[in-house]
N, C-alpha and C. Protein backbone atom coordinates (compact mmCIF):
# COMPACT_ATOMS: atom_id res chain seq x y z
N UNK A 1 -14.87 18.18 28.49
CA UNK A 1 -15.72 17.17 27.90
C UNK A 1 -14.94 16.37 26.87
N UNK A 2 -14.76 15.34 26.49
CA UNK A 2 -14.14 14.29 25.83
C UNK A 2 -15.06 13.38 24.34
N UNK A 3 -14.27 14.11 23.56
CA UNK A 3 -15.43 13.65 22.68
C UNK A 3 -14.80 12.21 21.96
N UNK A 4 -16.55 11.57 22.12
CA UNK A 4 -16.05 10.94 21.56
C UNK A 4 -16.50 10.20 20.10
N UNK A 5 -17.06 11.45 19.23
CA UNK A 5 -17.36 11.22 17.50
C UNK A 5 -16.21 11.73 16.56
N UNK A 6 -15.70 11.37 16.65
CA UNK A 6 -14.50 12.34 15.84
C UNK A 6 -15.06 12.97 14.66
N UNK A 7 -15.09 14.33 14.65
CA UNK A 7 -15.54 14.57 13.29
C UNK A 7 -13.92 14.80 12.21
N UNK A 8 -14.90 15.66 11.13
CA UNK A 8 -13.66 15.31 9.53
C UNK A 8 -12.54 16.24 10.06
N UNK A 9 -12.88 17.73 10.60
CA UNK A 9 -11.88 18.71 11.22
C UNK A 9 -10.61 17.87 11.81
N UNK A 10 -11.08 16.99 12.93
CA UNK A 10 -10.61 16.83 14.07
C UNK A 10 -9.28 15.74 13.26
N UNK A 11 -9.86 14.69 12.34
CA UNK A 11 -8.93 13.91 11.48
C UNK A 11 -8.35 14.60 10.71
N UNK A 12 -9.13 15.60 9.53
CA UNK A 12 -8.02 16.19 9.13
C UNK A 12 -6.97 17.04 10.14
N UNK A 13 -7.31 17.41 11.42
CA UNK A 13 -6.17 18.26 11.87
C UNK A 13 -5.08 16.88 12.26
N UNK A 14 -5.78 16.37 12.38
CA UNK A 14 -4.34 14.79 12.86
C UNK A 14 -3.84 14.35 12.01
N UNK A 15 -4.33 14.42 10.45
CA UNK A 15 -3.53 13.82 9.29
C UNK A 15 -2.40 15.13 8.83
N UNK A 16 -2.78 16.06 9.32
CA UNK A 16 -2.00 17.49 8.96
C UNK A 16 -1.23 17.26 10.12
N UNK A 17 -1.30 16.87 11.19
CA UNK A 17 0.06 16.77 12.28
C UNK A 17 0.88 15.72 11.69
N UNK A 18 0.43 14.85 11.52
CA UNK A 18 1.52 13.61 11.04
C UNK A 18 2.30 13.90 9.97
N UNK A 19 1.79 14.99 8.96
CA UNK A 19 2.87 15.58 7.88
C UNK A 19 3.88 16.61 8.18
N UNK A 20 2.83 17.15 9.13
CA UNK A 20 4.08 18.09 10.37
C UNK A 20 5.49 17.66 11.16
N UNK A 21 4.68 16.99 11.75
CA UNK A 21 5.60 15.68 12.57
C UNK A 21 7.21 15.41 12.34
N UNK A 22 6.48 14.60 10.64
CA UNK A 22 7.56 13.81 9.99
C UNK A 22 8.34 14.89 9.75
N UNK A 23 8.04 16.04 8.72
CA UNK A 23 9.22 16.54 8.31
C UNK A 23 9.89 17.55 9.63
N UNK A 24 9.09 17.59 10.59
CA UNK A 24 10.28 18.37 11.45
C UNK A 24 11.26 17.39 12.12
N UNK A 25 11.01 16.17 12.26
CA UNK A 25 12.10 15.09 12.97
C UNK A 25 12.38 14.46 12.06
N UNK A 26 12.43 14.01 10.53
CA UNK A 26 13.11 13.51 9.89
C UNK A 26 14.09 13.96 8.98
N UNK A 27 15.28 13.89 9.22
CA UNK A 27 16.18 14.70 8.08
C UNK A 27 16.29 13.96 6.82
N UNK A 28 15.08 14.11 6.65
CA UNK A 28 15.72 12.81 4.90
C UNK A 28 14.60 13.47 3.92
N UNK A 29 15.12 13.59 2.34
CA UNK A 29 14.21 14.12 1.98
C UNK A 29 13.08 12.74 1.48
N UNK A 30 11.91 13.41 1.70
CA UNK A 30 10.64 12.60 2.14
C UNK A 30 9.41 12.82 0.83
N UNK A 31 8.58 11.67 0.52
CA UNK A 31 7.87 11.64 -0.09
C UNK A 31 6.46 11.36 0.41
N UNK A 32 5.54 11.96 1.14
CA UNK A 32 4.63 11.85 1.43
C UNK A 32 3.21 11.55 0.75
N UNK A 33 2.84 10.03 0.73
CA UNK A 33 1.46 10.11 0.12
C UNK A 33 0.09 10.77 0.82
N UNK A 34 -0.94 10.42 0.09
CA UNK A 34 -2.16 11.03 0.35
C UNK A 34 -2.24 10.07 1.54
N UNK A 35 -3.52 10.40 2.21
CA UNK A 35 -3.77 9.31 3.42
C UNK A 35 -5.20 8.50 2.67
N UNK A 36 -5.05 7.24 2.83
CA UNK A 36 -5.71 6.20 2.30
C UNK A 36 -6.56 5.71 3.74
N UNK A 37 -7.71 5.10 3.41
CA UNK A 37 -8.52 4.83 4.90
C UNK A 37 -8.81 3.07 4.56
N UNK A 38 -8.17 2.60 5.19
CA UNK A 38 -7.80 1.27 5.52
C UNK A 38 -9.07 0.82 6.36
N UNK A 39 -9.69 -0.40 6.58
CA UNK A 39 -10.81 -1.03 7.62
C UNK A 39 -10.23 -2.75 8.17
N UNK A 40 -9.23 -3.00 7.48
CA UNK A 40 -8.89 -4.83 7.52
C UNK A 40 -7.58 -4.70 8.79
N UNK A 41 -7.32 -5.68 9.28
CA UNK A 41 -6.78 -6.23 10.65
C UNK A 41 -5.16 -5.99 9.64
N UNK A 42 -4.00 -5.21 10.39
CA UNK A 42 -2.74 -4.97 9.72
C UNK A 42 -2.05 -5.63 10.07
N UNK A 43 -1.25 -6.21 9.23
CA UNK A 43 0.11 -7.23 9.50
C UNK A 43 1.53 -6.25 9.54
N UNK A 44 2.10 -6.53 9.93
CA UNK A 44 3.33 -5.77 10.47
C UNK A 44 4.52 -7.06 10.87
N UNK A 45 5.90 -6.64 10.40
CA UNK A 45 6.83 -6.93 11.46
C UNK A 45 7.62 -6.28 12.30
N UNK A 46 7.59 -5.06 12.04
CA UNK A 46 8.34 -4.14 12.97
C UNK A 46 7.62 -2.84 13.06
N UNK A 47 7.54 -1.74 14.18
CA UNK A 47 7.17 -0.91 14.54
C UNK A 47 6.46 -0.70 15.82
N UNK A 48 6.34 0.25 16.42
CA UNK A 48 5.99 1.24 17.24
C UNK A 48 4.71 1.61 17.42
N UNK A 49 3.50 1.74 18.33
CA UNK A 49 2.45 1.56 18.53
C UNK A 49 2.37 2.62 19.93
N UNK A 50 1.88 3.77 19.77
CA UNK A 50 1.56 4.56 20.61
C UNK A 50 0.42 5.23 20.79
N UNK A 51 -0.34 5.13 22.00
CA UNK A 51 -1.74 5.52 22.30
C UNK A 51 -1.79 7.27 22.16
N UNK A 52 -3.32 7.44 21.84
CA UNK A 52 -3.72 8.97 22.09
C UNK A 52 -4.98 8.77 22.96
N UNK A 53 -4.38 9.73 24.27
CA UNK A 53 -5.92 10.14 24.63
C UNK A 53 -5.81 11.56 25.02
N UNK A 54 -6.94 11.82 25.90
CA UNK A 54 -7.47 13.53 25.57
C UNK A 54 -8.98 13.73 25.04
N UNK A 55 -9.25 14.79 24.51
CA UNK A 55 -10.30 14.51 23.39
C UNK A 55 -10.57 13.72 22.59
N UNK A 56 -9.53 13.50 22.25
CA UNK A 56 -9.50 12.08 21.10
C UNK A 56 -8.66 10.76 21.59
N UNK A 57 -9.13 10.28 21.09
CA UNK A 57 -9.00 8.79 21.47
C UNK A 57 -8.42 7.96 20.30
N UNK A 58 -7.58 7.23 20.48
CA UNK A 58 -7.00 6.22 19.29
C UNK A 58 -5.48 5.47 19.51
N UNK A 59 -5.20 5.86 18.45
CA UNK A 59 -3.65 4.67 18.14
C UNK A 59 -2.94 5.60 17.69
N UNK A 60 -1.61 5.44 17.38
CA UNK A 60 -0.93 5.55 16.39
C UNK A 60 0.19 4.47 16.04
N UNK A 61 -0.04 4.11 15.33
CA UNK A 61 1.02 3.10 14.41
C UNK A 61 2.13 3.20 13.50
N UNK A 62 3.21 3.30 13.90
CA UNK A 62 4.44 3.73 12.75
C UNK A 62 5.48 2.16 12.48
N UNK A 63 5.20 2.15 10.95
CA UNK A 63 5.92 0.84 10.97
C UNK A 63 6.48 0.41 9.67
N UNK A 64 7.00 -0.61 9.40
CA UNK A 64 8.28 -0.75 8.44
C UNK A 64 9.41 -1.41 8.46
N UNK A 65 9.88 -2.03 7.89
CA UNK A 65 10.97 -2.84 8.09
C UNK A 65 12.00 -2.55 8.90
N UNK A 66 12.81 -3.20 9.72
CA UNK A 66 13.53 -2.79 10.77
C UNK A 66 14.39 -1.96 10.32
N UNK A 67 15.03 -1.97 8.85
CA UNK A 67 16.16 -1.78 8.19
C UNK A 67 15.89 -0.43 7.85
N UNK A 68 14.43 0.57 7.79
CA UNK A 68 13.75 1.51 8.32
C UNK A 68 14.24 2.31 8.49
N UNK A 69 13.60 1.71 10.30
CA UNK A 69 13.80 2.75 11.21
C UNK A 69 15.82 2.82 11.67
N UNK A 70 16.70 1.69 11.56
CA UNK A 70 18.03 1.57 10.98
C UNK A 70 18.63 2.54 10.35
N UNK A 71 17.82 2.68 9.08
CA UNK A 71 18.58 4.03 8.24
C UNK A 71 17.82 5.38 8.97
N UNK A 72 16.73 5.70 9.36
CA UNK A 72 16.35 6.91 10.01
C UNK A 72 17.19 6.97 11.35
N UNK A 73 17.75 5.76 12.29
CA UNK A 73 18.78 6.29 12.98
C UNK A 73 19.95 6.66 12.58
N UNK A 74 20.48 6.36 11.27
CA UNK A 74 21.70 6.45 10.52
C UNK A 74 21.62 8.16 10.12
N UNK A 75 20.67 8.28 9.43
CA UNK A 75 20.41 9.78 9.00
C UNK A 75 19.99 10.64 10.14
N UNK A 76 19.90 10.22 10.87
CA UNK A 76 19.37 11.56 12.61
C UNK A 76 21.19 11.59 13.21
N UNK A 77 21.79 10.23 13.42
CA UNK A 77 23.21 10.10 14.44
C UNK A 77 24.07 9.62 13.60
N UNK A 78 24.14 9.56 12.61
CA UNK A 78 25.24 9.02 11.76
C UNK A 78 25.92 7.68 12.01
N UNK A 79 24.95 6.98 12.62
CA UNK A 79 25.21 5.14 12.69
C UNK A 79 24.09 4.64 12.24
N UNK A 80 24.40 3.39 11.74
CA UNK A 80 22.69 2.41 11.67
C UNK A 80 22.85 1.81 12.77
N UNK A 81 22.22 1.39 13.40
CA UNK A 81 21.25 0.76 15.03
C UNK A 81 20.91 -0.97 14.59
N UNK A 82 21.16 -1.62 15.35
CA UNK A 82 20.62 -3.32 15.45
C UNK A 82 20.49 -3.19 17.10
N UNK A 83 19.68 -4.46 17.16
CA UNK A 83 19.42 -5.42 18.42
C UNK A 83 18.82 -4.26 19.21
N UNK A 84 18.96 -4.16 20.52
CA UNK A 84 18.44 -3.16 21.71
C UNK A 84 18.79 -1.77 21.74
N UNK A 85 19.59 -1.55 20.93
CA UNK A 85 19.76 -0.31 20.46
C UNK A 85 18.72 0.58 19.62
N UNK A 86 18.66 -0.82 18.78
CA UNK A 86 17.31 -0.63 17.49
C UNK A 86 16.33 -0.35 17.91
N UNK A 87 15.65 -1.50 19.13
CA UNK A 87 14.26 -1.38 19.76
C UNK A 87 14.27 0.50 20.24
N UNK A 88 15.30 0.49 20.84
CA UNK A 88 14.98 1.78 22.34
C UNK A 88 15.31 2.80 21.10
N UNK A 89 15.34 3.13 19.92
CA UNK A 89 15.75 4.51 18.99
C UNK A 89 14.42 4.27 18.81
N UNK A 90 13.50 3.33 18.28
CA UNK A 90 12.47 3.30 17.81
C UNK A 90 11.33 3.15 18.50
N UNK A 91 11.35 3.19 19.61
CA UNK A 91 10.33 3.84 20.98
C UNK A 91 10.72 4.94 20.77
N UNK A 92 11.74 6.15 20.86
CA UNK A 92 12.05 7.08 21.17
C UNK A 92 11.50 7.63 19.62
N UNK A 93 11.82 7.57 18.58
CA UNK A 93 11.41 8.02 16.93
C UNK A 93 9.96 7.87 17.21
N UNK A 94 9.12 7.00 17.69
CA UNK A 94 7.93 6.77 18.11
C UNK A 94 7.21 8.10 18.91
N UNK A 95 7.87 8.37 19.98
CA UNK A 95 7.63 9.26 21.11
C UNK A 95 7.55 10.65 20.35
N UNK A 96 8.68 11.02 19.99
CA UNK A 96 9.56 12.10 19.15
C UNK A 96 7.98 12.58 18.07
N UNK A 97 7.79 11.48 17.06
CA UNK A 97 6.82 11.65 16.12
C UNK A 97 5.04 11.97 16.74
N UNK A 98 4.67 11.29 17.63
CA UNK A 98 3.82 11.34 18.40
C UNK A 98 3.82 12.80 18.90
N UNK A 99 4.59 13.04 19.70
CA UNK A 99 4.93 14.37 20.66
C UNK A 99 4.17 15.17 19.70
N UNK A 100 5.06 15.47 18.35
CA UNK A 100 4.98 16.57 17.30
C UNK A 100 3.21 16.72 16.61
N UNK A 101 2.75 15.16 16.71
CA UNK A 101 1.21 15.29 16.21
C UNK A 101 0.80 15.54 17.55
N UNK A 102 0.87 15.66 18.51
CA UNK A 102 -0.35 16.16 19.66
C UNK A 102 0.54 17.64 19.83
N UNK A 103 1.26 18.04 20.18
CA UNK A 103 1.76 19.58 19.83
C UNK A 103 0.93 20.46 18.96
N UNK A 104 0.92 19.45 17.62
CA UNK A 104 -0.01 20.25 16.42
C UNK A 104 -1.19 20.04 16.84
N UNK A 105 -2.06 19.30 17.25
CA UNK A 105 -3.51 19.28 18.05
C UNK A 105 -3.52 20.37 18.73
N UNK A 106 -2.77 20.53 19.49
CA UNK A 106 -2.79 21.56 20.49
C UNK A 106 -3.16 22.73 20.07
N UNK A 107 -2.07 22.93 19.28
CA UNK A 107 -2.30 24.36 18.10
C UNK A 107 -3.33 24.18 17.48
N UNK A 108 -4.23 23.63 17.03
CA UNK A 108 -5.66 23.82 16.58
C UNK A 108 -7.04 23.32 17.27
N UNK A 109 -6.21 23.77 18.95
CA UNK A 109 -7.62 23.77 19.62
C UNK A 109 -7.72 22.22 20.64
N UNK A 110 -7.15 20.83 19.98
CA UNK A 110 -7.90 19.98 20.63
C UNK A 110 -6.67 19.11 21.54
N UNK A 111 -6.94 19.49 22.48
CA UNK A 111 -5.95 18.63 23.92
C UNK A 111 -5.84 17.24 23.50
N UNK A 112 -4.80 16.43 23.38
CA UNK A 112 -4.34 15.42 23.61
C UNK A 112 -3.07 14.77 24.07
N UNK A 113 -2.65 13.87 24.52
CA UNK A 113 -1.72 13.37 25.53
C UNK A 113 -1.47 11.91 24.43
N UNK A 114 -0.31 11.65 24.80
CA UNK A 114 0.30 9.95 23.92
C UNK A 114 0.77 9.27 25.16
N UNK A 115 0.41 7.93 25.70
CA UNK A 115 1.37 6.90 26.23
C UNK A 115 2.65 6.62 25.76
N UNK A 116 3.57 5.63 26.33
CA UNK A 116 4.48 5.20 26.32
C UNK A 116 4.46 4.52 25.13
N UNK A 117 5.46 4.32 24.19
CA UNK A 117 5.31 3.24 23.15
C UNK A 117 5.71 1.95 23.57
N UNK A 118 5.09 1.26 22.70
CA UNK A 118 5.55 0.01 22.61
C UNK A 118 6.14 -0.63 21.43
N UNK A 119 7.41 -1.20 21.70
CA UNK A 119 7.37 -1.62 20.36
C UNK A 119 7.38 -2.97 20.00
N UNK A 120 6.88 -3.02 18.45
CA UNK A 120 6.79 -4.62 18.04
C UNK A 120 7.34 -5.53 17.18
N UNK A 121 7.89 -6.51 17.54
CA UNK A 121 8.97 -7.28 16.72
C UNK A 121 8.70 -8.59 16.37
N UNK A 122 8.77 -8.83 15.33
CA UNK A 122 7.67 -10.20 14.75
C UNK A 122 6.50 -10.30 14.36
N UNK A 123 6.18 -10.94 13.63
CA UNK A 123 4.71 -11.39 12.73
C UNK A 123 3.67 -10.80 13.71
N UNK A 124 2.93 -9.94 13.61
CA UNK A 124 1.73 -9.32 14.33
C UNK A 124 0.58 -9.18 13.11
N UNK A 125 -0.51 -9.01 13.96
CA UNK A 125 -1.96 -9.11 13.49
C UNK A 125 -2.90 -8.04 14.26
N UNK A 126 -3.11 -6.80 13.80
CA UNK A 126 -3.10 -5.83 14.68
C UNK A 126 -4.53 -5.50 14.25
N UNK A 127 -5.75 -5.59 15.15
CA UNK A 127 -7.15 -5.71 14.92
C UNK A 127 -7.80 -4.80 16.00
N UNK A 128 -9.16 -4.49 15.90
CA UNK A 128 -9.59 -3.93 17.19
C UNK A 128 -10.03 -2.51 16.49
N UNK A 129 -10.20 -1.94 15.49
CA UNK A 129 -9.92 -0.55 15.33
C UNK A 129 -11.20 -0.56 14.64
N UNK A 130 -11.72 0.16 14.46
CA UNK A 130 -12.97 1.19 13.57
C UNK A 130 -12.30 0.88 12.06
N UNK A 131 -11.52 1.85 12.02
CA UNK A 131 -10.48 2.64 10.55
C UNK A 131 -8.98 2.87 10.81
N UNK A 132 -8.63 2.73 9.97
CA UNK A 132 -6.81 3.56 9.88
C UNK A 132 -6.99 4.39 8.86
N UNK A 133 -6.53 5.46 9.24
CA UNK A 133 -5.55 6.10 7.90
C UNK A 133 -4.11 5.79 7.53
N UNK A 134 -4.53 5.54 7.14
CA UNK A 134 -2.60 5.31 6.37
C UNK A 134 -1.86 6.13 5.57
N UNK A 135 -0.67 6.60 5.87
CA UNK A 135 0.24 7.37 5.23
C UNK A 135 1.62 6.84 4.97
N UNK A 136 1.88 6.70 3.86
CA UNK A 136 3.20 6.09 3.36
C UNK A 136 4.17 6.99 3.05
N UNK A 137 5.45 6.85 3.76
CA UNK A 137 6.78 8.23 3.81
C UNK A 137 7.59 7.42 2.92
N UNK A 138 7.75 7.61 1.92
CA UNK A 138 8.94 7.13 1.26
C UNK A 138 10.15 7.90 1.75
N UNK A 139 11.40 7.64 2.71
CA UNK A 139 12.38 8.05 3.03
C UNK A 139 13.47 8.00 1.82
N UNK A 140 14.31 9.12 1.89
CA UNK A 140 15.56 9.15 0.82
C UNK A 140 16.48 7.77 1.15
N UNK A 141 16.67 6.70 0.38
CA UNK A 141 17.75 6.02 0.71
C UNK A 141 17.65 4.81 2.12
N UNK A 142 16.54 5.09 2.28
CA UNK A 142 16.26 4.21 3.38
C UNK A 142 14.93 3.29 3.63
N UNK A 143 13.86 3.45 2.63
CA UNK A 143 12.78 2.60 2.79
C UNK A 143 11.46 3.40 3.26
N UNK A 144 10.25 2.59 3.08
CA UNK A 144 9.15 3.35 3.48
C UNK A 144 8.68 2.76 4.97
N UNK A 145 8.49 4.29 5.70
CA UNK A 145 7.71 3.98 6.64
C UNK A 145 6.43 3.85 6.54
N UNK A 146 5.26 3.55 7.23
CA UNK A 146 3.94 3.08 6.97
C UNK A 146 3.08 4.40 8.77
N UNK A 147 2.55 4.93 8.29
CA UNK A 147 1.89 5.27 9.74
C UNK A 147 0.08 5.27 9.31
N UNK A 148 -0.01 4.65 10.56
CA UNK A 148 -1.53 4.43 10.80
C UNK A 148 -2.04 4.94 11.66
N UNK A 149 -3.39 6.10 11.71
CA UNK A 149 -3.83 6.87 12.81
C UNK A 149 -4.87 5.70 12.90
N UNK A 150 -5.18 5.25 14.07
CA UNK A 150 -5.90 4.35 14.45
C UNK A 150 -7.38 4.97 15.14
């Protein structure tokens, strides 16, 4: 059966994967804020946009200046990343992060699956949603990422 009310459990277990997530695939030491609940249409220029379905249903949004996700390839492979290199690390950091929050679903009971990412480059206006939560990673030395459970 596929639900589709999300209750507080079901978000908090997804805001507890996304803290999971990060620190098992990011080697940088990390500053994690509280999660803030956002309702207005998000502007973005760079990032990664990957679906959840399963029981739950939604988005996920990871995003931040290109120069970012750049230094998080620098600190994972010991290069910084431009052009098509940049895009395809940051589908994959996308995938990678995703994977780790439906893994942790798993482990507390509720089945879910992620699509393919997509990623996005240039002035966007990203609307359509109920709510976000938002969580801000301040990375060591490299900038804040932005993730939005949609």
């Amino acid at each position: 059966m596929i639900k589709t009310d999300v209750n507080i459990k079901t978000i908090t277990d997804m805001l507890n994967g996304v803290n999971s997530s990060i620190k098992n695939v990011l080697p940088l030491e990390l500053q994690i804020a509280k999660p803030t609940i956002m309702n207005l249409p998000l502007q973005l220029q760079f990032g990664v946009l990957i679906g959840v379905v399963g029981e739950v249903r939604g988005k996920i949004l990871f995003a931040g200046e290109s120069a970012v996700f750049s230094g998080i390839a620098s600190a994972m492979y010991g290069m910084a990343l431009e052009g098509d290199m940049l895009l395809s690390f940051s589908g994959e950091l996308g995938n990678m992060l995703a994977a780790g929050i439906s893994t942790h679903m798993a482990s507390q009971g509720v089945k879910t699956d992620i699509t393919s990412p997509s990623v996005i480059e240039g002035d966007m206006k990203l609307s359509g949603f109920e709510r976000a939560y938002h969580i801000q990673v301040s990375c060591e030395n490299t900038g804040i990422l932005h993730i939005y459970v949609l």
